[in-house]
N, C-alpha and C. Protein backbone atom coordinates (compact mmCIF):
# COMPACT_ATOMS: atom_id res chain seq x y z
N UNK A 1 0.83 -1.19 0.00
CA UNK A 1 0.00 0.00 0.00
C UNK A 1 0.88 1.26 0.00
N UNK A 2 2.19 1.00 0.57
CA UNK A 2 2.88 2.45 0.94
C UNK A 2 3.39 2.84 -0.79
N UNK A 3 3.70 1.90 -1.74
CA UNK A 3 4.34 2.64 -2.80
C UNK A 3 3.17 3.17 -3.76
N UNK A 4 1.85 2.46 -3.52
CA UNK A 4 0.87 3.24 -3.99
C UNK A 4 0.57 4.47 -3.60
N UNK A 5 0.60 4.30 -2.11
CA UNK A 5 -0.03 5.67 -1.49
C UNK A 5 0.95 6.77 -1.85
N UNK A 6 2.22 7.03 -1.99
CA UNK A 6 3.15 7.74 -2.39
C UNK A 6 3.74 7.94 -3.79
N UNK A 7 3.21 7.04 -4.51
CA UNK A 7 3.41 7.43 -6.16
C UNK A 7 2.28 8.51 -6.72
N UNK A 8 1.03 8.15 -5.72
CA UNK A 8 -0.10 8.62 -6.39
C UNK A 8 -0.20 10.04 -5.66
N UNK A 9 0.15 9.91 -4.58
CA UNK A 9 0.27 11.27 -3.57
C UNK A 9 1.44 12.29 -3.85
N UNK A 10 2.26 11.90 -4.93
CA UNK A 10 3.28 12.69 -4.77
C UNK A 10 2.73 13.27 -6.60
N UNK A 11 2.13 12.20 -7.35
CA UNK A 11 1.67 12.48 -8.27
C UNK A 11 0.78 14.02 -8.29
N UNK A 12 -0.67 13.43 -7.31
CA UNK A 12 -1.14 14.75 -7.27
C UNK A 12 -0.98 15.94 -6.41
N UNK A 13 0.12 15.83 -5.50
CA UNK A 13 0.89 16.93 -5.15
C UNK A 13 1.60 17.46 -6.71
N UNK A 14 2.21 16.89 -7.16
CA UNK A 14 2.91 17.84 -8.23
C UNK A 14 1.90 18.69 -9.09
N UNK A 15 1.27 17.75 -9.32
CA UNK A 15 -0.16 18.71 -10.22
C UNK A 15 -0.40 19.56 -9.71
N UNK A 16 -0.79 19.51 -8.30
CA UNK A 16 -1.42 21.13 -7.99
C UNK A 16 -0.20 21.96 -7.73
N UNK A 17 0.58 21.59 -7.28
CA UNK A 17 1.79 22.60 -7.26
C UNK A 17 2.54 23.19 -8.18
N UNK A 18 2.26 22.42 -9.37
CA UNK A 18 2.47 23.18 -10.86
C UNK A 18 1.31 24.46 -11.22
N UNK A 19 0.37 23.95 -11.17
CA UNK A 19 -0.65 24.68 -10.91
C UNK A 19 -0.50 26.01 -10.29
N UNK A 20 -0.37 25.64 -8.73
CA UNK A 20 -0.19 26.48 -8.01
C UNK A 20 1.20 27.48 -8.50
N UNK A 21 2.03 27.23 -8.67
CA UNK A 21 3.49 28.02 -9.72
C UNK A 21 2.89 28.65 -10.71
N UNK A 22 1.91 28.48 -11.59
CA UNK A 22 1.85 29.24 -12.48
C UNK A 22 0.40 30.25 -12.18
N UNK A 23 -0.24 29.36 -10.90
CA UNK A 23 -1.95 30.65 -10.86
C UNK A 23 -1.00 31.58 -9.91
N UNK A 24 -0.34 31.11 -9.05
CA UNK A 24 0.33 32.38 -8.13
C UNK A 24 0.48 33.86 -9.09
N UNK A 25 1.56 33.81 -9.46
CA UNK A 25 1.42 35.39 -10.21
C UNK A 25 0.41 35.87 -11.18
N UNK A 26 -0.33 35.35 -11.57
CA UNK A 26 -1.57 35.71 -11.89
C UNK A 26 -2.38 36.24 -11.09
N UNK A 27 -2.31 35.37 -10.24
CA UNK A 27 -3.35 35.85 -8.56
C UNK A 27 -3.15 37.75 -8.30
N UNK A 28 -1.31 37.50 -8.06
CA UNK A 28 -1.08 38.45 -7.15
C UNK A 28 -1.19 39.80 -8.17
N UNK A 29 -1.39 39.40 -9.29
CA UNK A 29 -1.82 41.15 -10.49
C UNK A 29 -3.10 40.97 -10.45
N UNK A 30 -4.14 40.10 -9.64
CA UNK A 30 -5.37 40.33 -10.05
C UNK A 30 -6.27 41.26 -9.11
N UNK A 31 -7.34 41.93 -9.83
CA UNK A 31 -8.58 42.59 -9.35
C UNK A 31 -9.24 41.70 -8.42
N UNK A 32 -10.42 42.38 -7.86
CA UNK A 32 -11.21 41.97 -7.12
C UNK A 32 -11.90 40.54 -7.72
N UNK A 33 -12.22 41.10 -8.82
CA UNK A 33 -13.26 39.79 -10.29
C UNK A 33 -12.34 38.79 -10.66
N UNK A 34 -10.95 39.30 -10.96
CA UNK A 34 -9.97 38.16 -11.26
C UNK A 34 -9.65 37.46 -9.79
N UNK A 35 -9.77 37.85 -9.13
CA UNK A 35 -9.31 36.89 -7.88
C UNK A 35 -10.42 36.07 -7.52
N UNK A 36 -11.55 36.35 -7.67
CA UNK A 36 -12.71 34.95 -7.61
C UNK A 36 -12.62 34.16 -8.64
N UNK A 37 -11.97 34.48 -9.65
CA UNK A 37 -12.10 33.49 -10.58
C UNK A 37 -10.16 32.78 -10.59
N UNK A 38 -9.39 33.68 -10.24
CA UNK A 38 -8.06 32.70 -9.81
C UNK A 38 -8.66 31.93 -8.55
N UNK A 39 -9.62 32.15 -8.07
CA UNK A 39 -10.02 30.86 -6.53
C UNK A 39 -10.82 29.82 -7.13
N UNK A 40 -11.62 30.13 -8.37
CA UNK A 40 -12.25 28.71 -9.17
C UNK A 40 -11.33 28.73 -9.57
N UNK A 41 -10.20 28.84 -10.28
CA UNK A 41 -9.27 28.13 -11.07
C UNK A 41 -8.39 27.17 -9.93
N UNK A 42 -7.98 27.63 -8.73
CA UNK A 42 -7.33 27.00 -7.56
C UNK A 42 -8.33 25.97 -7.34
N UNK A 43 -9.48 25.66 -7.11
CA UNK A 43 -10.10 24.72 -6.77
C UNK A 43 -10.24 23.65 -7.59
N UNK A 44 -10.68 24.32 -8.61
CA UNK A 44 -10.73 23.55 -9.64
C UNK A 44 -9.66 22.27 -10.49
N UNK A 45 -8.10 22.81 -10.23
CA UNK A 45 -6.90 22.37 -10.03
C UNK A 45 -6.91 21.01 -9.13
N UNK A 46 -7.14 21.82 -7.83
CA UNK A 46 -7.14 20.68 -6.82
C UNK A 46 -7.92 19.18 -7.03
N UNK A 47 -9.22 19.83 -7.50
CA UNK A 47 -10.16 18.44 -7.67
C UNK A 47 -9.34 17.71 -9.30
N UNK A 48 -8.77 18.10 -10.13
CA UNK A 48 -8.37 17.71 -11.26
C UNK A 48 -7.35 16.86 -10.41
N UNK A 49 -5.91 17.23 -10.02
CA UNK A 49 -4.66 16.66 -9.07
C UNK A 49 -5.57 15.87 -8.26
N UNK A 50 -6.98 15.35 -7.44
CA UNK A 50 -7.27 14.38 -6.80
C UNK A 50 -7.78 12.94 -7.24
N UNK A 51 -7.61 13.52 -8.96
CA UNK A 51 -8.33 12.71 -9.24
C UNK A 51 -7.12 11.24 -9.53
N UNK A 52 -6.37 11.88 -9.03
CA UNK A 52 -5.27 10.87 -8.73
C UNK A 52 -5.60 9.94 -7.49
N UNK A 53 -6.23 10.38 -6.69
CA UNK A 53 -6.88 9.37 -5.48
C UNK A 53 -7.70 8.56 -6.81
N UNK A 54 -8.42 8.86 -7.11
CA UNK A 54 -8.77 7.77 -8.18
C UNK A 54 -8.26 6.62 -8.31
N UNK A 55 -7.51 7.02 -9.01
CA UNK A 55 -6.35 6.48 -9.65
C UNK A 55 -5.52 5.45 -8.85
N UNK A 56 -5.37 5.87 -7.64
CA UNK A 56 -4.25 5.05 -6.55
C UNK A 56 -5.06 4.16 -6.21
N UNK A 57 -6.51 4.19 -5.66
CA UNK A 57 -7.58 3.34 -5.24
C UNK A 57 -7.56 2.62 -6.03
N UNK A 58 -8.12 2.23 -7.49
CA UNK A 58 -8.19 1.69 -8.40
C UNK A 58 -6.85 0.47 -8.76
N UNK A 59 -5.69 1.63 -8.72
CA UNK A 59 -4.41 0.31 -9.03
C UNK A 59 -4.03 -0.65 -7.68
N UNK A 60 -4.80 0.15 -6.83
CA UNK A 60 -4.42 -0.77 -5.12
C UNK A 60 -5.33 -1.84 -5.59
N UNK A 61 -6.52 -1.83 -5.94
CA UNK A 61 -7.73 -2.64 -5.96
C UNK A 61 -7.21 -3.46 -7.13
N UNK A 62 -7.06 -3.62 -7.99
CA UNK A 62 -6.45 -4.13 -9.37
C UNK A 62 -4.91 -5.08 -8.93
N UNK A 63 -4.02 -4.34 -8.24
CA UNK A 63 -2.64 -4.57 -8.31
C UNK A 63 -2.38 -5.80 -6.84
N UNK A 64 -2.77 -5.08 -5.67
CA UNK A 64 -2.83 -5.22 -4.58
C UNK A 64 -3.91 -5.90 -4.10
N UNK A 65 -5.28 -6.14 -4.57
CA UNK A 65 -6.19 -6.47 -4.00
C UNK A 65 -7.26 -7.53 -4.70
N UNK A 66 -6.38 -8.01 -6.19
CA UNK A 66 -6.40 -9.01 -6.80
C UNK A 66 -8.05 -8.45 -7.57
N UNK A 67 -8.16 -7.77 -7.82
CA UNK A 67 -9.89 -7.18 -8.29
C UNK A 67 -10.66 -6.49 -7.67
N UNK A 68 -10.38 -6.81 -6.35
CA UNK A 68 -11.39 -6.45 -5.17
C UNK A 68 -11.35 -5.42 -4.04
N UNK A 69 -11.72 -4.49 -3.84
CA UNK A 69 -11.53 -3.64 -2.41
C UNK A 69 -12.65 -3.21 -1.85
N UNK A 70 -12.47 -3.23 -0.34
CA UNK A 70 -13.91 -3.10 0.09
C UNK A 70 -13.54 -1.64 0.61
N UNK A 71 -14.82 -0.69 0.61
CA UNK A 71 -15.27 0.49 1.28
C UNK A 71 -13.94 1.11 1.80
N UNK A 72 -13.87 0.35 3.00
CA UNK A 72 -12.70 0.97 4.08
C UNK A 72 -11.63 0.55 3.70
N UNK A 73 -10.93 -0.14 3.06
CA UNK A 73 -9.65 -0.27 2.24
C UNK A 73 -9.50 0.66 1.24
N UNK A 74 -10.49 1.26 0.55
CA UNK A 74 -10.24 1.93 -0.51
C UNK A 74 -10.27 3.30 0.12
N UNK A 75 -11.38 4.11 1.20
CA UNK A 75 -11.20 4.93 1.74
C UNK A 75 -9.62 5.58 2.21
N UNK A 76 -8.88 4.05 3.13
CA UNK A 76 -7.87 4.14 3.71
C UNK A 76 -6.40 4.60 2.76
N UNK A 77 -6.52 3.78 1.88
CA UNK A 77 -5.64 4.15 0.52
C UNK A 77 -5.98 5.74 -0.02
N UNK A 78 -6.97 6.17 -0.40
CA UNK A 78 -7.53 7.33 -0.49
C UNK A 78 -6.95 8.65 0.35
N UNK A 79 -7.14 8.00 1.58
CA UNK A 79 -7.14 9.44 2.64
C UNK A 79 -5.97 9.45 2.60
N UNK A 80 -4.83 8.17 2.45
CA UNK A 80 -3.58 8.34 2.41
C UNK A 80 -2.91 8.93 1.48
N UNK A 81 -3.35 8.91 0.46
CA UNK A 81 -2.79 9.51 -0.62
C UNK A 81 -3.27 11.03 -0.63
N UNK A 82 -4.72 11.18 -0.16
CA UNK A 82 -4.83 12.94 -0.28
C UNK A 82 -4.20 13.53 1.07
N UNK A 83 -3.33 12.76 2.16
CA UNK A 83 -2.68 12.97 2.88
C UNK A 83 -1.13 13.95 2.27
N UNK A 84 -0.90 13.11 1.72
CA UNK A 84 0.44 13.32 1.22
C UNK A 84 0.40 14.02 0.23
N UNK A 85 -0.50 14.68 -0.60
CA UNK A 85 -0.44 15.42 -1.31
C UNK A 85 -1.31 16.82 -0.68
N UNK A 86 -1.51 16.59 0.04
CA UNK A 86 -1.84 17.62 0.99
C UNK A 86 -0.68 18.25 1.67
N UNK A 87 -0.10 17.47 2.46
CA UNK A 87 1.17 18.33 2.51
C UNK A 87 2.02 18.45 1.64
N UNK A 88 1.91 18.02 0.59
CA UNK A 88 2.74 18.58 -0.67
C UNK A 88 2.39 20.04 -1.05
N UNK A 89 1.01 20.24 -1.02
CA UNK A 89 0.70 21.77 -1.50
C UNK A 89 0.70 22.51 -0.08
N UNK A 90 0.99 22.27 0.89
CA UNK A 90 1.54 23.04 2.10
C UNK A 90 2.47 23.54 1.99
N UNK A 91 3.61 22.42 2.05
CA UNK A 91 5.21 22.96 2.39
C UNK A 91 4.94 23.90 0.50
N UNK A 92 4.28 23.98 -0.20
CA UNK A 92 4.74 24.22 -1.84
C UNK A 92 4.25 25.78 -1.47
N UNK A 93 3.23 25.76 -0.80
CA UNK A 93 2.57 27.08 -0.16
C UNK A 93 3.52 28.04 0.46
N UNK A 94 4.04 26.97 1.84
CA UNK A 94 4.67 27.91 2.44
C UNK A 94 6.12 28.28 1.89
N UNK A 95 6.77 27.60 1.23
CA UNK A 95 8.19 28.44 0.31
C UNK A 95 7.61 29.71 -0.04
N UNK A 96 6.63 28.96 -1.09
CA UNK A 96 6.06 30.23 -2.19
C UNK A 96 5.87 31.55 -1.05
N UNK A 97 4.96 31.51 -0.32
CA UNK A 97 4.48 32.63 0.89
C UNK A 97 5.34 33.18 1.03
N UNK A 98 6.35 32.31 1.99
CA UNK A 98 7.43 33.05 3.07
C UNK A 98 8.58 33.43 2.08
N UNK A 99 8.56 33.16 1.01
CA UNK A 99 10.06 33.43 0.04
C UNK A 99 9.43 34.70 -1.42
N UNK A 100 8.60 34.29 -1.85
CA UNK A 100 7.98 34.98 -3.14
C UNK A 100 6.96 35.80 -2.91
N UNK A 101 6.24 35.72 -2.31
CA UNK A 101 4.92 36.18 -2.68
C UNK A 101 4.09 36.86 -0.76
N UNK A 102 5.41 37.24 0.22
CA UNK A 102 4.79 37.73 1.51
C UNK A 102 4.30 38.63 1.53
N UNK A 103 3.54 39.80 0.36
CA UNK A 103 2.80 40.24 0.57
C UNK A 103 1.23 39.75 0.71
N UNK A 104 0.96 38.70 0.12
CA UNK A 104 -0.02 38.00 -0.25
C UNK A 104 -1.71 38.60 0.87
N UNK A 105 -1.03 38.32 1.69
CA UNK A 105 -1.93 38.71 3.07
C UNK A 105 -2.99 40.23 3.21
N UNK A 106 -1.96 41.09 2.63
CA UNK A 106 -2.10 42.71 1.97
C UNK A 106 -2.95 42.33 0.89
N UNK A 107 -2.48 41.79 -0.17
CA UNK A 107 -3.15 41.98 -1.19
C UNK A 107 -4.85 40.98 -1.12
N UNK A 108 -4.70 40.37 -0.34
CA UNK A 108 -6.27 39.49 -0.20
C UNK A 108 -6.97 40.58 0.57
N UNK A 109 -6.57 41.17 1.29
CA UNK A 109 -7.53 42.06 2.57
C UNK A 109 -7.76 43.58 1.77
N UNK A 110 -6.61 43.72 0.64
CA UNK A 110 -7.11 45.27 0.04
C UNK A 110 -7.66 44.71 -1.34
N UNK A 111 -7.86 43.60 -1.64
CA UNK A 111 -8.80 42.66 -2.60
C UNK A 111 -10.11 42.57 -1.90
N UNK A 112 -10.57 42.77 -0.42
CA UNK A 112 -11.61 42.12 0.03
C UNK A 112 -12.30 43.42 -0.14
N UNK A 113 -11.50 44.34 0.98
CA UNK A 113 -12.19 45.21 1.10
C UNK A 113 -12.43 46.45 -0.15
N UNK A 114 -12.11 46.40 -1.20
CA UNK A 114 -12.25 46.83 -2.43
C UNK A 114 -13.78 46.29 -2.83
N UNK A 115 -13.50 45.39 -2.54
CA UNK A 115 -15.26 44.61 -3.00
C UNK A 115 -16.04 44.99 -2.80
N UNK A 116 -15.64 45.03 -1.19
CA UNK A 116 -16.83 45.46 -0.39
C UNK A 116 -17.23 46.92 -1.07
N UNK A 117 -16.18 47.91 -1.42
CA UNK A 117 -16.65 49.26 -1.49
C UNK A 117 -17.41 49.12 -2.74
N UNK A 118 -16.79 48.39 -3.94
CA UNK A 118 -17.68 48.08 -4.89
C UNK A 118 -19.32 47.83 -5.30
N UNK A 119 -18.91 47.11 -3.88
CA UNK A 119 -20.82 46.36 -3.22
C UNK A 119 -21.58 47.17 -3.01
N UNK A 120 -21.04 48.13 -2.48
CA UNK A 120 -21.53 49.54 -1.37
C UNK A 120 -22.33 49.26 -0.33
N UNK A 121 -21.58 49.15 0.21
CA UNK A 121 -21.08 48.42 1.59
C UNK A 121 -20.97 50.04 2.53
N UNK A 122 -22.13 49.59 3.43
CA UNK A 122 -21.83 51.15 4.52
C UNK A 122 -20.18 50.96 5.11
N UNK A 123 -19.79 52.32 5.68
CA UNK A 123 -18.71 52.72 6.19
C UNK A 123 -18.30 51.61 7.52
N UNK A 124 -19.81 51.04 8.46
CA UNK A 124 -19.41 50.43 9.24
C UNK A 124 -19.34 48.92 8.87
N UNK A 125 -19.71 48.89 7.85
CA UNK A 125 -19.21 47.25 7.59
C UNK A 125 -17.70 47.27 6.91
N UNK A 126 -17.40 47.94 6.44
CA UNK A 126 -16.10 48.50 5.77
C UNK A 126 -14.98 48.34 6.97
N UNK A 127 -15.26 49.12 8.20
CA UNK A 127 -14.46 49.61 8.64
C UNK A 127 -14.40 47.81 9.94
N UNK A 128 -15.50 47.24 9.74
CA UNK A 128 -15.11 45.95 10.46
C UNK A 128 -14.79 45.23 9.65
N UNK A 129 -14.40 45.04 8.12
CA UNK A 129 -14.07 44.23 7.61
C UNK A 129 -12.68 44.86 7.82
N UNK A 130 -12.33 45.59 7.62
CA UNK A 130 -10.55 45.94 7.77
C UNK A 130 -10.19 45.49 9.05
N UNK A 131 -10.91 45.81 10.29
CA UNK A 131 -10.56 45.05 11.26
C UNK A 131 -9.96 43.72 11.31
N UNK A 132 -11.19 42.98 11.19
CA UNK A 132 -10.92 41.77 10.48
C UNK A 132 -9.58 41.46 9.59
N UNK A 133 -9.83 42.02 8.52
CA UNK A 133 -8.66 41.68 7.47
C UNK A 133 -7.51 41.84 8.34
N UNK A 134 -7.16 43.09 9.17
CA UNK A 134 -6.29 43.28 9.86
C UNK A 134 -5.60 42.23 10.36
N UNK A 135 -6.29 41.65 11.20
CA UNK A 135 -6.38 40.16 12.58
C UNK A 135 -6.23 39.08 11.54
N UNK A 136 -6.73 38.79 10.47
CA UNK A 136 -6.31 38.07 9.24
C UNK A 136 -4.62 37.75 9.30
N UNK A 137 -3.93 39.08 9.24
CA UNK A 137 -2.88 39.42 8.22
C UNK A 137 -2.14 39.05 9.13
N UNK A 138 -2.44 39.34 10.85
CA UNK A 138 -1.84 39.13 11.92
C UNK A 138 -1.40 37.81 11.96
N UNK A 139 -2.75 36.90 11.79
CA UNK A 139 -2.58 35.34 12.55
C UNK A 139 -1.90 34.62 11.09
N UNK A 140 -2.22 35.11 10.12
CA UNK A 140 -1.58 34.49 8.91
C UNK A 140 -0.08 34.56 8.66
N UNK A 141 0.96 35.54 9.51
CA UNK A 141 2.03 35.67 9.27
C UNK A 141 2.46 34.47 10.23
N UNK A 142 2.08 34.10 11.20
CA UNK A 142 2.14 32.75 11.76
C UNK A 142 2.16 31.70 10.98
N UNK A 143 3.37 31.06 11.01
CA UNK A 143 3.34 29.83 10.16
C UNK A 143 2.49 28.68 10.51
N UNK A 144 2.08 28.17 11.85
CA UNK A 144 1.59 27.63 12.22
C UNK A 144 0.14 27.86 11.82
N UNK A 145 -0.70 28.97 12.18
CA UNK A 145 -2.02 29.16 11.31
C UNK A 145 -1.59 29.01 9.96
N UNK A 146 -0.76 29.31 9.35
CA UNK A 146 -0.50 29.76 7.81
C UNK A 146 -0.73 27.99 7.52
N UNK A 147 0.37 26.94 8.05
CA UNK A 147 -0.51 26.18 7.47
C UNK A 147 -1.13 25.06 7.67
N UNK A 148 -2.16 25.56 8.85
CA UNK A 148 -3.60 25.01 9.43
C UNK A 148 -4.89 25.40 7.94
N UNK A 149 -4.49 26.70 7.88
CA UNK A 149 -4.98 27.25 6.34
C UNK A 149 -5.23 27.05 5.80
N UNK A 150 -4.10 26.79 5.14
CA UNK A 150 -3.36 26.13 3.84
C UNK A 150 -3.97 24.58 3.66
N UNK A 151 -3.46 23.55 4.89
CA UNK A 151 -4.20 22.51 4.84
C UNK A 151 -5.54 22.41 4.71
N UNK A 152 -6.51 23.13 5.22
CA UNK A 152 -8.19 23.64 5.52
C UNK A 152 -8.66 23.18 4.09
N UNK A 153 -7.55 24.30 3.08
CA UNK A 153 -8.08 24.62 1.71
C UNK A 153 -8.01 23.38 1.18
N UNK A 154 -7.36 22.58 1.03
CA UNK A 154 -7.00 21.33 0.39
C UNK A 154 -7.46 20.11 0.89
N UNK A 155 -7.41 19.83 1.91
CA UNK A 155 -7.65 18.70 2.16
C UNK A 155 -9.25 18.12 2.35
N UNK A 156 -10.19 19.22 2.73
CA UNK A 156 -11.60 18.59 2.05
C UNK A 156 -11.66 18.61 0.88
N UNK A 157 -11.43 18.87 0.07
CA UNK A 157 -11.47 18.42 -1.51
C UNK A 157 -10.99 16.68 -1.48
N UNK A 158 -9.97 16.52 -0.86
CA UNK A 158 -9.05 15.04 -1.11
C UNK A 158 -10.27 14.22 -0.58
N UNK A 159 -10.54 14.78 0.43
CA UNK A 159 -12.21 14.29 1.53
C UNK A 159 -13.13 13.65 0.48
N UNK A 160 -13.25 14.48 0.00
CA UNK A 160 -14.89 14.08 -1.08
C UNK A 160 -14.27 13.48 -1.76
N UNK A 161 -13.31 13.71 -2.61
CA UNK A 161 -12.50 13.10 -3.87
C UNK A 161 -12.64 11.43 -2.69
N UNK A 162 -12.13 11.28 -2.01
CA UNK A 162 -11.78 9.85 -1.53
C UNK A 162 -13.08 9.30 -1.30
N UNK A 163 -13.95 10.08 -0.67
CA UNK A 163 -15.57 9.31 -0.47
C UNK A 163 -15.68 8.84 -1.56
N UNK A 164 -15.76 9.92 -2.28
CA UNK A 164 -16.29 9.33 -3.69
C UNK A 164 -15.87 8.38 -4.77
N UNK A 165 -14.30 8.24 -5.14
CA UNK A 165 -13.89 7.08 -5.02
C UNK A 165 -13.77 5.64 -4.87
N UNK A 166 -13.79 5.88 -3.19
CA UNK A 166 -14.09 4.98 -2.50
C UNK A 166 -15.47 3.87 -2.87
N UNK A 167 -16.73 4.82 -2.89
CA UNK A 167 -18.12 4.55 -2.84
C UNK A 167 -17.79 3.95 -4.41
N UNK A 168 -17.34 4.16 -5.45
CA UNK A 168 -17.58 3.95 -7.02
C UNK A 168 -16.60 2.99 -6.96
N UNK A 169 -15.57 2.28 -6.25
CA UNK A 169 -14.46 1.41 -6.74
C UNK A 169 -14.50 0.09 -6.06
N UNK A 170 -15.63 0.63 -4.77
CA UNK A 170 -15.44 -0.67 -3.87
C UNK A 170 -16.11 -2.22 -4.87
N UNK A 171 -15.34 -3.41 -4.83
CA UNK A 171 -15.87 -4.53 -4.99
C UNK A 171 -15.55 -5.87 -4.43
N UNK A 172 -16.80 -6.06 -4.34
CA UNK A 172 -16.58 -7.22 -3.49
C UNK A 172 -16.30 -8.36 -4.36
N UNK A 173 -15.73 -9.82 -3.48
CA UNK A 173 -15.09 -11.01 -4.91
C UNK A 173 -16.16 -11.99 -4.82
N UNK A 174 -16.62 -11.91 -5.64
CA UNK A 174 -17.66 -12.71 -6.28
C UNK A 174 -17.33 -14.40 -6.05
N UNK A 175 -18.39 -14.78 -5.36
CA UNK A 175 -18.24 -16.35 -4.76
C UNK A 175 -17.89 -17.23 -6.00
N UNK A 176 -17.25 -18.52 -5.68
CA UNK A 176 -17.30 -19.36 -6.70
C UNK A 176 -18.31 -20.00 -6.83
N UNK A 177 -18.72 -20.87 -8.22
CA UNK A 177 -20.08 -20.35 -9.07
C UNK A 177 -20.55 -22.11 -8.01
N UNK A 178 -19.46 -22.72 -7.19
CA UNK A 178 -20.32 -23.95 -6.61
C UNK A 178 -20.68 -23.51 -4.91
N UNK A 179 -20.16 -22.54 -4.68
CA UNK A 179 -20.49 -21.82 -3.44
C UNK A 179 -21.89 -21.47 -3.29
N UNK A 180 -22.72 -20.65 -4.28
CA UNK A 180 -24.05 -20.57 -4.14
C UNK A 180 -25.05 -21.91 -3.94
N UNK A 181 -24.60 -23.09 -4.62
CA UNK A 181 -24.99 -23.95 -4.61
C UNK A 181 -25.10 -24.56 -2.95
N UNK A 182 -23.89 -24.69 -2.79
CA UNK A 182 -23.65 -25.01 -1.51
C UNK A 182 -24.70 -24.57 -0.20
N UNK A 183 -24.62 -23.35 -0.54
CA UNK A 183 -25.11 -22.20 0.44
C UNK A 183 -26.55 -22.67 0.22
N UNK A 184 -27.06 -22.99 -1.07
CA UNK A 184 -28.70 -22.86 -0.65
C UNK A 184 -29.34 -24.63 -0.04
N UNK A 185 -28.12 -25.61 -0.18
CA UNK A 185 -28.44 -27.24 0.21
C UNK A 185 -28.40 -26.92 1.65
């Protein structure tokens, strides 16, 4: 299970982290409108790179499991693999953050609150969203929140990706054809 769980986990770590290399500077020149749509493009990424849990489930079940995997075997393979590619787009996060891109924090909170003015948004919701953003920018320079975060963003995606998976791959091994017989004498 371990060279599956790590071929396929390191697989779709690279995907999104390619990904992630090339939406980053895009991100950081974008508007208010371009940055909701660089966050569907980030998501969207992610679920593409999970579909490598797919993938790992499937060759465990095939390779490893002679045809067959039940529910919680395939789950387990699953979560393991969106494990590891979960912290793949962490540590890929935090270089990028702490080395390239530390304004990032600034530019999401004068991205937010731009919106808001856009929205027209009274003065006092304005002036608690900067608050906010503020206390944002604070706990985010913390690496430790930075990547509690970071993980947050990614790893329910791997979540569903593996339920789902899981639920579409499980099979059970079909009795031999004198076993039924047996069973009903």
């Amino acid at each position: 299970m371990r060279k599956t769980v790590f071929t396929y986990g390191l697989i779709a770590g690279g995907i999104i982290t390619a990904f992630m290399a090339v939406g980053i500077p895009i991100c950081m020149n974008a508007t208010a409108k371009d940055f909701a749509t660089s966050e569907l493009i980030g998501y969207t990424s992610m679920v593409l790179s999970f579909v490598a849990v797919f993938l790992g489930i499937r060759s465990y079940r095939e390779n490893a499991g002679g045809g067959t995997i039940t529910f919680g075997r395939a789950f387990k393979v699953g979560i393991l693999i969106s494990l590891v590619a979960s912290a793949i787009y962490v540590i890929s996060w935090e270089i990028i953050y702490f080395n390239f891109v530390p304004d990032f924090a600034d530019k999401f909170a004068a991205i937010t609150i731009d919106k808001l003015r856009a929205d027209g948004a009274s003065a006092t919701e304005i002036v608690a969203a900067e608050k906010k953003m503020a206390e944002f920018k604070r706990l985010y320079a913390n690496p430790l929140f930075n990547v509690g975060m970071t993980f947050m963003e990614i790893f329910p995606v791997g979540l569903i990706m593996t339920l789902v998976s899981a639920a579409i791959l499980r099979k059970k091994p079909t009795p031999p054809a004198g076993a039924a017989a047996t069973a009903v004498a």
